[in-house]
C-alpha atoms as a PDB file:
ATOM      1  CA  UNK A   1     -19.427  14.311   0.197  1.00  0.00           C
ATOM      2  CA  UNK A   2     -16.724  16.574   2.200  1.00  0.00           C
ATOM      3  CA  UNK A   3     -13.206  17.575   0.592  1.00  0.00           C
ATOM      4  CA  UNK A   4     -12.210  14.829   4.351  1.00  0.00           C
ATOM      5  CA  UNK A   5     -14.256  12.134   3.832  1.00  0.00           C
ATOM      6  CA  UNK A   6     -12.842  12.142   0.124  1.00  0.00           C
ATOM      7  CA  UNK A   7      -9.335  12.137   1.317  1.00  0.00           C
ATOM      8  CA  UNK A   8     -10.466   9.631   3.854  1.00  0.00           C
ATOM      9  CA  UNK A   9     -12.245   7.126   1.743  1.00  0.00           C
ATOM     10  CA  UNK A  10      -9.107   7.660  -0.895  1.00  0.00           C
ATOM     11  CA  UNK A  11      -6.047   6.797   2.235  1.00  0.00           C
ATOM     12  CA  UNK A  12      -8.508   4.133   3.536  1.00  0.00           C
ATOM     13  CA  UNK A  13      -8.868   2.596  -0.024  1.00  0.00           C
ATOM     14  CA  UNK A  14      -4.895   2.223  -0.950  1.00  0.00           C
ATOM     15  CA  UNK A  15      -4.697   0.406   2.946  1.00  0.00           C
ATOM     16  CA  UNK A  16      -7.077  -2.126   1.990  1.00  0.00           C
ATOM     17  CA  UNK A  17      -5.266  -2.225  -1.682  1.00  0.00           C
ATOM     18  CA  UNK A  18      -1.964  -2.912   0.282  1.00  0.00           C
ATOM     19  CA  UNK A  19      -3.041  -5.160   1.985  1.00  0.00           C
ATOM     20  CA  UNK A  20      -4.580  -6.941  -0.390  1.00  0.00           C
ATOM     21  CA  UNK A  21      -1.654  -7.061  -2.570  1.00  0.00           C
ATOM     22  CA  UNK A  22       0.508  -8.104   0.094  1.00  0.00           C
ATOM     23  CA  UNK A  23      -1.322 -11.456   0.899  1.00  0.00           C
ATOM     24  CA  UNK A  24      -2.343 -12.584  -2.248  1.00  0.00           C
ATOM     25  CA  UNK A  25       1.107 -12.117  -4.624  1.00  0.00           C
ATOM     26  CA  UNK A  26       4.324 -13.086  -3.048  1.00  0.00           C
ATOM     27  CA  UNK A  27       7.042 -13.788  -6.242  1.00  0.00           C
ATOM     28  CA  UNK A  28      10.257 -15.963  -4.971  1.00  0.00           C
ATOM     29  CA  UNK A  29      13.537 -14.490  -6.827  1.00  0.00           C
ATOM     30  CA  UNK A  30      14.730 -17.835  -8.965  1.00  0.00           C
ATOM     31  CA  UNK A  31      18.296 -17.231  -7.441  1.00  0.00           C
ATOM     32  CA  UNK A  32      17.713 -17.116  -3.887  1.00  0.00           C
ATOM     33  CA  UNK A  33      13.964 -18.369  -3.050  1.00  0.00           C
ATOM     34  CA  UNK A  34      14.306 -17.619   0.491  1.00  0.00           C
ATOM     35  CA  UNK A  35      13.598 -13.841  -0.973  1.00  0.00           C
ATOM     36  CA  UNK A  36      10.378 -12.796  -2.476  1.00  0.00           C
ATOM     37  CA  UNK A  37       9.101  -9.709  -3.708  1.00  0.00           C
ATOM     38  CA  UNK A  38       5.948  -8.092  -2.028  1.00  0.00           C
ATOM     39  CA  UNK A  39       3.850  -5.568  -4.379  1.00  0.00           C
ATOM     40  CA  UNK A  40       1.894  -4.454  -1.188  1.00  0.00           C
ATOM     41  CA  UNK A  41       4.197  -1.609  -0.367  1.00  0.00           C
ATOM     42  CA  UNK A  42       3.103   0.080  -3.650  1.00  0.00           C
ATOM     43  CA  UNK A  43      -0.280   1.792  -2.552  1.00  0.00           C
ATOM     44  CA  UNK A  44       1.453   3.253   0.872  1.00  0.00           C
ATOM     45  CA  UNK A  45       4.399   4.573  -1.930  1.00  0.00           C
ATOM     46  CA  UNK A  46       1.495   6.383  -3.605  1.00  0.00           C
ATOM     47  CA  UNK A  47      -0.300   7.400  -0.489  1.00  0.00           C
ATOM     48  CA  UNK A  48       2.920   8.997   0.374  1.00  0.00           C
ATOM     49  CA  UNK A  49       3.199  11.231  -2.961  1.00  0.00           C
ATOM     50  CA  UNK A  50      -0.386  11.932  -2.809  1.00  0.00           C
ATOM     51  CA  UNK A  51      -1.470  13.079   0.435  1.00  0.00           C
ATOM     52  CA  UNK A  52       2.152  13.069   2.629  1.00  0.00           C
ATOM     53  CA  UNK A  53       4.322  10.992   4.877  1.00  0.00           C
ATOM     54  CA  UNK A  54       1.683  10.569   7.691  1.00  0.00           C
ATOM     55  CA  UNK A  55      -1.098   9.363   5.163  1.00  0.00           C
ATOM     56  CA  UNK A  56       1.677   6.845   3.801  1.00  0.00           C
ATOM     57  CA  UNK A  57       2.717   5.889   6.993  1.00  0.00           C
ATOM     58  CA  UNK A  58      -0.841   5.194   8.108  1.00  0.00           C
ATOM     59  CA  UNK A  59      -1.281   2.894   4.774  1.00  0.00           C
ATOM     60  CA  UNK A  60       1.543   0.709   5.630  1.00  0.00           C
ATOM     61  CA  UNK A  61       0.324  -2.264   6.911  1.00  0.00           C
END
């Protein structure tokens, strides 16, 4: 497999990740439940310090 299709199958990976995370886990803060915490920013965070802004920006979902 190419150096690309690594980096490809690796960006492609943390999007599904995100998104994953971001549908399934939703925690409501016990003082104000109208606000809850989302984990599925995480894997676009460490898209973002891996492979750079646009890779990060592509992960957000």
């Amino acid at each position: 497999m190419t150096q690309k299709a690594r980096r490809l199958t690796r960006i492609s990976f943390l999007g599904a990740m995100g998104t994953i995370l971001m549908l399934s886990i939703q925690i409501p803060f016990p003082w104000a439940p109208f606000l809850k915490y989302d984990p599925g920013n995480i894997p676009a965070l460490m898209a973002t310090f891996l492979f750079g802004p646009l890779e990060g920006m592509i992960c957000r979902n």
